[in-house]
PDB file of N, CA and C in Angstrom:
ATOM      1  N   UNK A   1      52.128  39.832  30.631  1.00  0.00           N
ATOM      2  CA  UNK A   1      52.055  38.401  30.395  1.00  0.00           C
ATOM      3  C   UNK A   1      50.654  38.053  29.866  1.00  0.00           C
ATOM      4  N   UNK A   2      50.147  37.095  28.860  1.00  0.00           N
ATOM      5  CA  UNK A   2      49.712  36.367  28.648  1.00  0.00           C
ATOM      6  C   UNK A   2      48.922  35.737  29.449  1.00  0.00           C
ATOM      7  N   UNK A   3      47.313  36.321  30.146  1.00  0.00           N
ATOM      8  CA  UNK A   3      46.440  34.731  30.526  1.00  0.00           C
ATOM      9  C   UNK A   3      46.421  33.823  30.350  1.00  0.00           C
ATOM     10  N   UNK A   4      46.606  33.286  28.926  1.00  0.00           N
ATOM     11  CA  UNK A   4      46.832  32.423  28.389  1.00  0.00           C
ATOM     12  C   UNK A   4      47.667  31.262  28.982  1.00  0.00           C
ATOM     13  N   UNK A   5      48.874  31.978  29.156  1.00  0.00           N
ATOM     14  CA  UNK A   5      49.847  31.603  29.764  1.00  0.00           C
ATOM     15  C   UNK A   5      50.055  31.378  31.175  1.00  0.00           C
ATOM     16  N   UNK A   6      49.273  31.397  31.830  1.00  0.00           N
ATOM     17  CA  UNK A   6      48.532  31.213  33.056  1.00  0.00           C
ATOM     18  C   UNK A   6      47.815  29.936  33.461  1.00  0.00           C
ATOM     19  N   UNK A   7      47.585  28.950  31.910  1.00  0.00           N
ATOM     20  CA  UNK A   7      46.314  28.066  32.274  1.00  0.00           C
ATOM     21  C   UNK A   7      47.276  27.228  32.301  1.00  0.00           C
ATOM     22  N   UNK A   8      46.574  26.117  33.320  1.00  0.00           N
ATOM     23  CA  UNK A   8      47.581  25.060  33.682  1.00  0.00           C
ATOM     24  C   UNK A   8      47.181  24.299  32.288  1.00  0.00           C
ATOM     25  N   UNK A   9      48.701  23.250  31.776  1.00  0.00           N
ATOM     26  CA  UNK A   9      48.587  22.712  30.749  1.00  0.00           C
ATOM     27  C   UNK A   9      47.701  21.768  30.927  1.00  0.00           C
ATOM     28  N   UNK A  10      47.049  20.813  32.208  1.00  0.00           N
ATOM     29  CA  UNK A  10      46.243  19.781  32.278  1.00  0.00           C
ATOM     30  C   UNK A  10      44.566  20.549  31.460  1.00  0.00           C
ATOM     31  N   UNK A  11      44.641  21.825  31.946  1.00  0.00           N
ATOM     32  CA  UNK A  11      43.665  22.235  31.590  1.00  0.00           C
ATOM     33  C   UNK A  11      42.963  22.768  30.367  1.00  0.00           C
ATOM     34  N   UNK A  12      44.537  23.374  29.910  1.00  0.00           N
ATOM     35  CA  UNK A  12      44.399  23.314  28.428  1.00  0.00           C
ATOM     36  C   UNK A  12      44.316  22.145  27.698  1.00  0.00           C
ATOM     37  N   UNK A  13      44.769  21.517  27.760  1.00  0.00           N
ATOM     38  CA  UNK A  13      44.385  20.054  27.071  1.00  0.00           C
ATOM     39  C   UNK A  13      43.211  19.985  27.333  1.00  0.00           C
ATOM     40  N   UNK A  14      42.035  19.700  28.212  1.00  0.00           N
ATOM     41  CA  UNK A  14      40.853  19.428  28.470  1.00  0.00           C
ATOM     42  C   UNK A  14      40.479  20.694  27.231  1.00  0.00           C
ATOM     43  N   UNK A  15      40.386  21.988  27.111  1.00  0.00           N
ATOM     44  CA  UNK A  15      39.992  22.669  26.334  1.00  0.00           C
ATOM     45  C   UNK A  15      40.375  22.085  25.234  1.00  0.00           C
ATOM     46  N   UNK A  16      41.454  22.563  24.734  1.00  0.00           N
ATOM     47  CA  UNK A  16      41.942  21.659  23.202  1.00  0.00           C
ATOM     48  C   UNK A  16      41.041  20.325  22.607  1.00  0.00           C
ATOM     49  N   UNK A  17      41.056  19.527  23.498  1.00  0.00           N
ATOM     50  CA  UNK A  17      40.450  17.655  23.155  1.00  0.00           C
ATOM     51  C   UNK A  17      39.037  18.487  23.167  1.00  0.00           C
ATOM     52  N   UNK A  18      38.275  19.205  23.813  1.00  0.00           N
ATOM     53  CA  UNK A  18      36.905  19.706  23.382  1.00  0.00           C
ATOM     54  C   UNK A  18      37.125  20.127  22.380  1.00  0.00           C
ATOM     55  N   UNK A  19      37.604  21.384  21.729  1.00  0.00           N
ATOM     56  CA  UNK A  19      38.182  21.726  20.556  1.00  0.00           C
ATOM     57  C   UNK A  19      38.036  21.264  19.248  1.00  0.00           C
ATOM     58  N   UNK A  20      38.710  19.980  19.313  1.00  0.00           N
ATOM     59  CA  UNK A  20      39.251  18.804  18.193  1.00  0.00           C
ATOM     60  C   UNK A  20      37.772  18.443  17.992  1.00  0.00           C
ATOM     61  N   UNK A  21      37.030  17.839  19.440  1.00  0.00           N
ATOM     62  CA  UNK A  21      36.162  17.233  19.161  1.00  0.00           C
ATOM     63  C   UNK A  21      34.888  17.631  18.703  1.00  0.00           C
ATOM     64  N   UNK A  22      34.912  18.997  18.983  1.00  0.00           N
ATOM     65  CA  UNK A  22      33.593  19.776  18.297  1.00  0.00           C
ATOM     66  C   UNK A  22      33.981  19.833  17.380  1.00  0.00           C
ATOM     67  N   UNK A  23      35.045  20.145  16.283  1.00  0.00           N
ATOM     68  CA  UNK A  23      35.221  20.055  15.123  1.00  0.00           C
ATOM     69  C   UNK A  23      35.111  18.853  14.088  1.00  0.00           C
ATOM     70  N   UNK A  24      35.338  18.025  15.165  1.00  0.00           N
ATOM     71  CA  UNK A  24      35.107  16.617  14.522  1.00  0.00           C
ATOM     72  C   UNK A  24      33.602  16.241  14.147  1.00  0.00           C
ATOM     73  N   UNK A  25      32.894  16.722  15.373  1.00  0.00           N
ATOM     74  CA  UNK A  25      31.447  16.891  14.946  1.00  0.00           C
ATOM     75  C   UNK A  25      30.796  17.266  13.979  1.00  0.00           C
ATOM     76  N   UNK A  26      31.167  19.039  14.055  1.00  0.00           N
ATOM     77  CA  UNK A  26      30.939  19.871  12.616  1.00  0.00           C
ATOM     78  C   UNK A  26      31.615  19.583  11.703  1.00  0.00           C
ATOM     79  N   UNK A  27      31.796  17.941  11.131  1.00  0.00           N
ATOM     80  CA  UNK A  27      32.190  18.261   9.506  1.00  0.00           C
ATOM     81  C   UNK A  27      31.353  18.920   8.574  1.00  0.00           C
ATOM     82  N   UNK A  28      30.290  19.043   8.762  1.00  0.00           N
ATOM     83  CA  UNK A  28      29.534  20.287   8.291  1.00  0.00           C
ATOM     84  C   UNK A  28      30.610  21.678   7.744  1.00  0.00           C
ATOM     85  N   UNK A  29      31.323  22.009   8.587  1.00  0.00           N
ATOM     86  CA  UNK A  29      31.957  23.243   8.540  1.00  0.00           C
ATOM     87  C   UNK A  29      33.532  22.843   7.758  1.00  0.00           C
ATOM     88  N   UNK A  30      33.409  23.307   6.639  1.00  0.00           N
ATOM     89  CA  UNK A  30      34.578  22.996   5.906  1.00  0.00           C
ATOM     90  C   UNK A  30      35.791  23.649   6.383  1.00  0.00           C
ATOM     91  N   UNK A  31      36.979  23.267   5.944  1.00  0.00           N
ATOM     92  CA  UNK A  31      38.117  23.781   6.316  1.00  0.00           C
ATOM     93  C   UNK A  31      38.073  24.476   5.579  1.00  0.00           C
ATOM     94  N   UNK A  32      38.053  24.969   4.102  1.00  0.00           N
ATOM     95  CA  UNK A  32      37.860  26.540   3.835  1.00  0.00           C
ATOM     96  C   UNK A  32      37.008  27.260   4.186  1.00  0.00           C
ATOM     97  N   UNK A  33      36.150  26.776   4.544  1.00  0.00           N
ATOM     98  CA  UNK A  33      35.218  27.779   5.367  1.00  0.00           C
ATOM     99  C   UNK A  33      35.953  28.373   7.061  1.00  0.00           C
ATOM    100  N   UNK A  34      36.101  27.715   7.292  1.00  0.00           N
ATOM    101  CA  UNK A  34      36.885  27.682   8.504  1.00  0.00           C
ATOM    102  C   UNK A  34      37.968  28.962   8.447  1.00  0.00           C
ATOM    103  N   UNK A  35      39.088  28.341   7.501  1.00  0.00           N
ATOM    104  CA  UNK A  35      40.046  29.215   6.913  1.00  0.00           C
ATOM    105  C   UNK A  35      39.567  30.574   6.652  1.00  0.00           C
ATOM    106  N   UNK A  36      38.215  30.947   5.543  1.00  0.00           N
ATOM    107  CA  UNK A  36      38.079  32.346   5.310  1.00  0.00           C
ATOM    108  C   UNK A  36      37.539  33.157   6.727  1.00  0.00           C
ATOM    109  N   UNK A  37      37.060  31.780   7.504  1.00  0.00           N
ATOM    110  CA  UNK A  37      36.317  33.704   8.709  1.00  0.00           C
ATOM    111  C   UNK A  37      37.352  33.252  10.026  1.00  0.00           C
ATOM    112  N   UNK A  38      38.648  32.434  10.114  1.00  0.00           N
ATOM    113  CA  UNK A  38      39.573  32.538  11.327  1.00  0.00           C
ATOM    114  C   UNK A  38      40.436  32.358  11.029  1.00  0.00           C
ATOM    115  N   UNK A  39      41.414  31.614   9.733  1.00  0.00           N
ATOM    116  CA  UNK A  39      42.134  31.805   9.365  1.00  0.00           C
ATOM    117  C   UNK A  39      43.268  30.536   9.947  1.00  0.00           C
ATOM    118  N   UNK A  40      42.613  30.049  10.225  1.00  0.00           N
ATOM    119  CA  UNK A  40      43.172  28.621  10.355  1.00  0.00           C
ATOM    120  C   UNK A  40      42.281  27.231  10.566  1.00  0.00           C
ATOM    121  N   UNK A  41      42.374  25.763  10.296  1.00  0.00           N
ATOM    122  CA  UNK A  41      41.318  24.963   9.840  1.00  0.00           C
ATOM    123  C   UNK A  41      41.962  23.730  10.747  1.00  0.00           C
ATOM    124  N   UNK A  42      41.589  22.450  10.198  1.00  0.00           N
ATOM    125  CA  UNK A  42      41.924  21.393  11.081  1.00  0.00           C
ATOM    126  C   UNK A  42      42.889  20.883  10.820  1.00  0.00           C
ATOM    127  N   UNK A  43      43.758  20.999   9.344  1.00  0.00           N
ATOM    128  CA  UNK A  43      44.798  20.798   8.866  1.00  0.00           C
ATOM    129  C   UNK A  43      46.117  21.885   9.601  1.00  0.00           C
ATOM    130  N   UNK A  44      45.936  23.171  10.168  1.00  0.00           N
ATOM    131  CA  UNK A  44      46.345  24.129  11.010  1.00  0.00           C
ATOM    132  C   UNK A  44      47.021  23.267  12.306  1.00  0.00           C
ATOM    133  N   UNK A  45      45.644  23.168  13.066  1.00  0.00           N
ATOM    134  CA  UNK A  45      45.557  22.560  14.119  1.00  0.00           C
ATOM    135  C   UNK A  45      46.835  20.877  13.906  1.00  0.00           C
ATOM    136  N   UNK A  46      46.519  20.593  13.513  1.00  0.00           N
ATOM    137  CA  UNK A  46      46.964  19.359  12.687  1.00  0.00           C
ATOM    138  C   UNK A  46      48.784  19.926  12.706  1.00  0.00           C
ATOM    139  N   UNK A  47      49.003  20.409  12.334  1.00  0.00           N
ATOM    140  CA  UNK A  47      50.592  20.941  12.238  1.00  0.00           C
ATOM    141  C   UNK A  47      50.700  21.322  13.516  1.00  0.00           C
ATOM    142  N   UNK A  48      50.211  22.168  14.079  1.00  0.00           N
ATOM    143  CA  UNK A  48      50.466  22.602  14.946  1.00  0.00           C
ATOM    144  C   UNK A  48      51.080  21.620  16.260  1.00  0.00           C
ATOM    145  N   UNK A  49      50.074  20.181  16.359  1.00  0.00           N
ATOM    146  CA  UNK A  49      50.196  19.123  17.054  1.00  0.00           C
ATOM    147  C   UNK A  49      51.181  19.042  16.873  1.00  0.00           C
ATOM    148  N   UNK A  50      51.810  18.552  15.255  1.00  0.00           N
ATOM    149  CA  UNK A  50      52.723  17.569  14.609  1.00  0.00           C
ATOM    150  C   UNK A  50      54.149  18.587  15.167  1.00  0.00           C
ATOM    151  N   UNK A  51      53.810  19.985  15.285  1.00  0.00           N
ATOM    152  CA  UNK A  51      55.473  21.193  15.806  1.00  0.00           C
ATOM    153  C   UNK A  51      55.133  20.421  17.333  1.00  0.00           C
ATOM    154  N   UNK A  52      54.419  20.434  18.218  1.00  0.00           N
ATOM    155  CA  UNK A  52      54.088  20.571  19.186  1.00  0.00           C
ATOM    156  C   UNK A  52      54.640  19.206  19.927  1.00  0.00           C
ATOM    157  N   UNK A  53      54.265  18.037  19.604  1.00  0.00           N
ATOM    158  CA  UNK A  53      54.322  17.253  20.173  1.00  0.00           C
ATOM    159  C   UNK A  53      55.486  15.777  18.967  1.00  0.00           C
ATOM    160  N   UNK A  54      56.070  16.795  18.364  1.00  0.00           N
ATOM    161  CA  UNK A  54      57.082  15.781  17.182  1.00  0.00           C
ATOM    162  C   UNK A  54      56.540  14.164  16.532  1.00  0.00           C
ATOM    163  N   UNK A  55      54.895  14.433  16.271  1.00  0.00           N
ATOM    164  CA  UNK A  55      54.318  13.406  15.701  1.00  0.00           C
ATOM    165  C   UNK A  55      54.517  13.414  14.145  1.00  0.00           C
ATOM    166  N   UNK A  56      54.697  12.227  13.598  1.00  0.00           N
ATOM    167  CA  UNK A  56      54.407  12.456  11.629  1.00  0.00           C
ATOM    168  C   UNK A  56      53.368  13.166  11.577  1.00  0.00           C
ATOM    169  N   UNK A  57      53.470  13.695  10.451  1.00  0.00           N
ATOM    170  CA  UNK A  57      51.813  14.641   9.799  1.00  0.00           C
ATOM    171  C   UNK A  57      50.891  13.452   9.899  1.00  0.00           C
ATOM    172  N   UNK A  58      51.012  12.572   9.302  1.00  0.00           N
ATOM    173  CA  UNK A  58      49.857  11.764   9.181  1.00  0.00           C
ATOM    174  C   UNK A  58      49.334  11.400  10.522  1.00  0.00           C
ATOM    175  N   UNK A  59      50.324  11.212  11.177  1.00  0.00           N
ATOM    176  CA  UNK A  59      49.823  10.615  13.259  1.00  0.00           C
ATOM    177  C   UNK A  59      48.971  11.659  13.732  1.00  0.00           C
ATOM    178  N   UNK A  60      49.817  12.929  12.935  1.00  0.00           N
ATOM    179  CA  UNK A  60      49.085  14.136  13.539  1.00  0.00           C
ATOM    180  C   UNK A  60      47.520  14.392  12.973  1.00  0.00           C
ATOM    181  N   UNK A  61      47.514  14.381  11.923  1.00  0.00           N
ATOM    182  CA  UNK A  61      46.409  14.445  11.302  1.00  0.00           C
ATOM    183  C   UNK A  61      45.130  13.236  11.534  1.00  0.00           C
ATOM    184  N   UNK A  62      45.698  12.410  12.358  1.00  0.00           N
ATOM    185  CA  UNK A  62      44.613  11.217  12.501  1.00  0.00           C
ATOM    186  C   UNK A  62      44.087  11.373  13.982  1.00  0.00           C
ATOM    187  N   UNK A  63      45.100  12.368  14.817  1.00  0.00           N
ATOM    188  CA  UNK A  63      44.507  12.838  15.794  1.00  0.00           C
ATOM    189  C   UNK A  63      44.027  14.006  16.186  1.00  0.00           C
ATOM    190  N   UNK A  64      43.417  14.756  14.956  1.00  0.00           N
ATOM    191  CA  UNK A  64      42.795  15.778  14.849  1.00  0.00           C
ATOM    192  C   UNK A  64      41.381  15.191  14.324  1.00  0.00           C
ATOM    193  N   UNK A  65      41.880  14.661  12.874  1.00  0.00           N
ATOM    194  CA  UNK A  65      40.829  14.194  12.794  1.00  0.00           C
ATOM    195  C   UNK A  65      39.589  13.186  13.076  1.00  0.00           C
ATOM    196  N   UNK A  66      40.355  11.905  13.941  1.00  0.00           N
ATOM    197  CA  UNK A  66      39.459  11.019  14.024  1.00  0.00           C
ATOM    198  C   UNK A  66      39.517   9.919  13.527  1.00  0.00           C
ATOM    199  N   UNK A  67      40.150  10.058  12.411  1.00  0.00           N
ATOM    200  CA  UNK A  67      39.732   9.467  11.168  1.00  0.00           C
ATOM    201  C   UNK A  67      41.036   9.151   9.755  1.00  0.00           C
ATOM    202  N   UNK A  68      41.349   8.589   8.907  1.00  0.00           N
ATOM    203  CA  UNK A  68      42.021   9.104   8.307  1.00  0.00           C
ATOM    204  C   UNK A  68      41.649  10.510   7.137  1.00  0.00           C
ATOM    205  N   UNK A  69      42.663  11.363   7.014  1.00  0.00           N
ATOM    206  CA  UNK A  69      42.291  12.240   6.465  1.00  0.00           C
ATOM    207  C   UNK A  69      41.929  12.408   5.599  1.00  0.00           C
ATOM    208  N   UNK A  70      42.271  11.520   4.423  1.00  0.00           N
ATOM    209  CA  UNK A  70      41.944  10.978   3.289  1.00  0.00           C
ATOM    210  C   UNK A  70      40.379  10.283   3.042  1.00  0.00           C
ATOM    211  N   UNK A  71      40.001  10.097   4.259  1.00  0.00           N
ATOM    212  CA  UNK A  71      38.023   9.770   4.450  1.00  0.00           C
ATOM    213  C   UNK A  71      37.316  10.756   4.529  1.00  0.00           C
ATOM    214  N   UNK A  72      38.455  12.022   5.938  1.00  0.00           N
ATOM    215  CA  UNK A  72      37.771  13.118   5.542  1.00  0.00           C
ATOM    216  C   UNK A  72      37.473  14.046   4.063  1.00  0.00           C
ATOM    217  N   UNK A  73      38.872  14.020   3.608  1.00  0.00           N
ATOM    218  CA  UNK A  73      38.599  15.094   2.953  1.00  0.00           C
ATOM    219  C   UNK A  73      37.272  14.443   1.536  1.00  0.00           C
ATOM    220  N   UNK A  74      37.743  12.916   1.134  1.00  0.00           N
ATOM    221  CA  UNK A  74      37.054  12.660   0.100  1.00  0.00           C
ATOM    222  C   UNK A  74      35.527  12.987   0.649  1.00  0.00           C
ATOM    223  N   UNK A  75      34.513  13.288   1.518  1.00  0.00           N
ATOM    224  CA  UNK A  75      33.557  14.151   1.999  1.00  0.00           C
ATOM    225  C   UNK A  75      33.151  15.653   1.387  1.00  0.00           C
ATOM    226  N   UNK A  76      34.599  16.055   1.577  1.00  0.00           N
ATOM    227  CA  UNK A  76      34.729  17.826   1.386  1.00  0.00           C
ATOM    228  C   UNK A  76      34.568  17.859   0.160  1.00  0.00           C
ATOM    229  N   UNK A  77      33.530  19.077  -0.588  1.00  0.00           N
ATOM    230  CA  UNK A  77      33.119  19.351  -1.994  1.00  0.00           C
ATOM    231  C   UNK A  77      34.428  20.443  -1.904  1.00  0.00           C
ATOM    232  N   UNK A  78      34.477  20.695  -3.345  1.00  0.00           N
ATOM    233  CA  UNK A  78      35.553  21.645  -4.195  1.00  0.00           C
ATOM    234  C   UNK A  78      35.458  22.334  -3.287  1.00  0.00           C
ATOM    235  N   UNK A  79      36.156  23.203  -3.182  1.00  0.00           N
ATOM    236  CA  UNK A  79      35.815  25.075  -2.805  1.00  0.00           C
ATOM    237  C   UNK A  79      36.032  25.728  -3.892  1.00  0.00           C
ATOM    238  N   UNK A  80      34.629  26.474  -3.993  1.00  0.00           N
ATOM    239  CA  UNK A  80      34.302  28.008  -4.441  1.00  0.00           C
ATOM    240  C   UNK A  80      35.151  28.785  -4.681  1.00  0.00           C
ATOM    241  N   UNK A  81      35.445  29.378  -5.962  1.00  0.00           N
ATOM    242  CA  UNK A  81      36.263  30.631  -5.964  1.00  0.00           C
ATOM    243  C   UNK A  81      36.144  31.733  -4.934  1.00  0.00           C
ATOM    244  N   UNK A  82      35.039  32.037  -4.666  1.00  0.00           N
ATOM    245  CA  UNK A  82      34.397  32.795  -3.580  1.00  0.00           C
ATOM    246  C   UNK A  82      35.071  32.401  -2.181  1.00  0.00           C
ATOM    247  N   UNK A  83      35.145  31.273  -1.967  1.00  0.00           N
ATOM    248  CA  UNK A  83      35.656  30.552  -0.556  1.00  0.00           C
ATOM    249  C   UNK A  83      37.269  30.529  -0.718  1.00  0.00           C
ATOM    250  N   UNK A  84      37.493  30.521  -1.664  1.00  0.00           N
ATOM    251  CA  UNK A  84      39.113  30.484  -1.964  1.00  0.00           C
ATOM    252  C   UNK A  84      39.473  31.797  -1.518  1.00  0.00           C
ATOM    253  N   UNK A  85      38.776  33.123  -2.108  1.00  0.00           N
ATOM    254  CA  UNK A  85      38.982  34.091  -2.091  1.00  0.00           C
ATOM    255  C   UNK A  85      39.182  34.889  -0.563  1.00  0.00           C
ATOM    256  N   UNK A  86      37.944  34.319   0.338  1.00  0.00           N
ATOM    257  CA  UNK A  86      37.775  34.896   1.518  1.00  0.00           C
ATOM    258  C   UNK A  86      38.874  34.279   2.618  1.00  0.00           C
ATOM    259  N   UNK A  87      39.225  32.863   2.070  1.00  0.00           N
ATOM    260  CA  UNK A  87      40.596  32.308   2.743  1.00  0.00           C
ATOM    261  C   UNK A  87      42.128  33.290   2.279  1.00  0.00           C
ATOM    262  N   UNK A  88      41.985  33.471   1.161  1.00  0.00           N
ATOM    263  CA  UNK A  88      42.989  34.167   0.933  1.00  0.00           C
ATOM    264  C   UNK A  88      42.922  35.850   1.531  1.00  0.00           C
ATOM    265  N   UNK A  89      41.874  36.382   1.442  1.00  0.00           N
ATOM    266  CA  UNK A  89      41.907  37.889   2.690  1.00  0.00           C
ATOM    267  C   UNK A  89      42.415  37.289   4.263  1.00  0.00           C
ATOM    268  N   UNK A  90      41.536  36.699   4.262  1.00  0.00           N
ATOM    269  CA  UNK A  90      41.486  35.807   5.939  1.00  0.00           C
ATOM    270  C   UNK A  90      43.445  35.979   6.264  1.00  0.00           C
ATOM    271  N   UNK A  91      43.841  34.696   5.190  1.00  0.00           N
ATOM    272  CA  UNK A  91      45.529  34.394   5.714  1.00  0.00           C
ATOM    273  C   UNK A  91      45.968  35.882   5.869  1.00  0.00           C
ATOM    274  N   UNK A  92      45.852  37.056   5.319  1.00  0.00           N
ATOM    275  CA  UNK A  92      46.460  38.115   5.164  1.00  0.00           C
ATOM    276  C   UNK A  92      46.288  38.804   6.545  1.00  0.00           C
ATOM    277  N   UNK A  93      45.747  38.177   7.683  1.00  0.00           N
ATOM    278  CA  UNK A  93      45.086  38.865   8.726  1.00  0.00           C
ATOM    279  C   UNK A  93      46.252  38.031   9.852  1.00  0.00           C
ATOM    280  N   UNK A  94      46.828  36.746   9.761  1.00  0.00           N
ATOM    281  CA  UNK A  94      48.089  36.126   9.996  1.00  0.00           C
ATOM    282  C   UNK A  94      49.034  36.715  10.492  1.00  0.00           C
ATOM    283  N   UNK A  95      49.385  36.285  11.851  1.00  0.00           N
ATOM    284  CA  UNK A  95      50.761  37.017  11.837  1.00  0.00           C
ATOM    285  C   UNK A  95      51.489  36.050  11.466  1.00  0.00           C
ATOM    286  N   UNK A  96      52.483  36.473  11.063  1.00  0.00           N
ATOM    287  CA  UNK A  96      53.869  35.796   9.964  1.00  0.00           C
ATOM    288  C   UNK A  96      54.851  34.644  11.183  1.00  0.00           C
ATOM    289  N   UNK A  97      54.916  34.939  12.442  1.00  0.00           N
ATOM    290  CA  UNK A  97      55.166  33.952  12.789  1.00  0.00           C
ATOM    291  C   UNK A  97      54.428  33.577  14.374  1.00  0.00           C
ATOM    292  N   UNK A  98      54.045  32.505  14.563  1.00  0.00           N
ATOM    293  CA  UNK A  98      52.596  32.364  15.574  1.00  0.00           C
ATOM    294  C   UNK A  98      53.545  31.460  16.772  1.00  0.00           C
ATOM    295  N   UNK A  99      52.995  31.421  17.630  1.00  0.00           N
ATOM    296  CA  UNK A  99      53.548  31.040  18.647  1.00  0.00           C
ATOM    297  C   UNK A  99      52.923  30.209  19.711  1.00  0.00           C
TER     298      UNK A  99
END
C-alpha cells in the first residue's frame, strides 16, 4: 500500500492549499518551466481539481490560480524552444495513466 494513502484527507488538503499557494507565490516559476523539470504545472494541478472535485475548468483554474487565468498567463513570456523542448523530454517521463 501506498503512504500516501494513509494520510488523512483533512490533512492532505492542508498540504495541497500550501501547495497551490506557494505556487501562487512563485509566479516567477513558469509553467513550462515547471513542466520541463516535473512534468506537470498549474494548469495540471488545475485539471486535476476540475477530475477531482467535478468543477468547470475555469472554477477550477481560478482556484489554483487565484486569479483569473487569463491575468495569469498574459504575465507569462513565450517559451523558448529550449523550454518547449525540455517539457517535451519531461512529459515522456509520464505515466500514461495517473491516479
Amino acid at each position: 500500500m501506498d503512504p500516501l494513502d494513509q494520510l488523512d484527507d483533512a490533512h492532505a488538503a492542508v498540504a495541497f492549499r500550501r501547495l497551490v499557494r506557494h505556487l501562487r507565490h512563485r509566479d516567477d516559476a513558469a509553467n513550462i518551466d515547471l513542466m520541463g523539470l516535473s512534468g506537470f504545472c498549474r494548469n495540471c494541478l488545475s485539471e486535476w481539481v476540475e477530475d477531482a472535485a467535478g468543477l468547470p475548468r475555469g472554477g477550477a483554474r481560478d482556484a489554483i490560480y487565484g486569479e483569473p487565468y487569463a491575468d495569469f498567463k498574459a504575465r507569462q513570456p513565450a517559451a523558448t524552444p529550449e523550454q518547449l523542448a525540455r517539457m517535451e523530454e519531461s512529459l515522456k517521463k509520464n505515466p500514461v495513466t495517473a491516479a
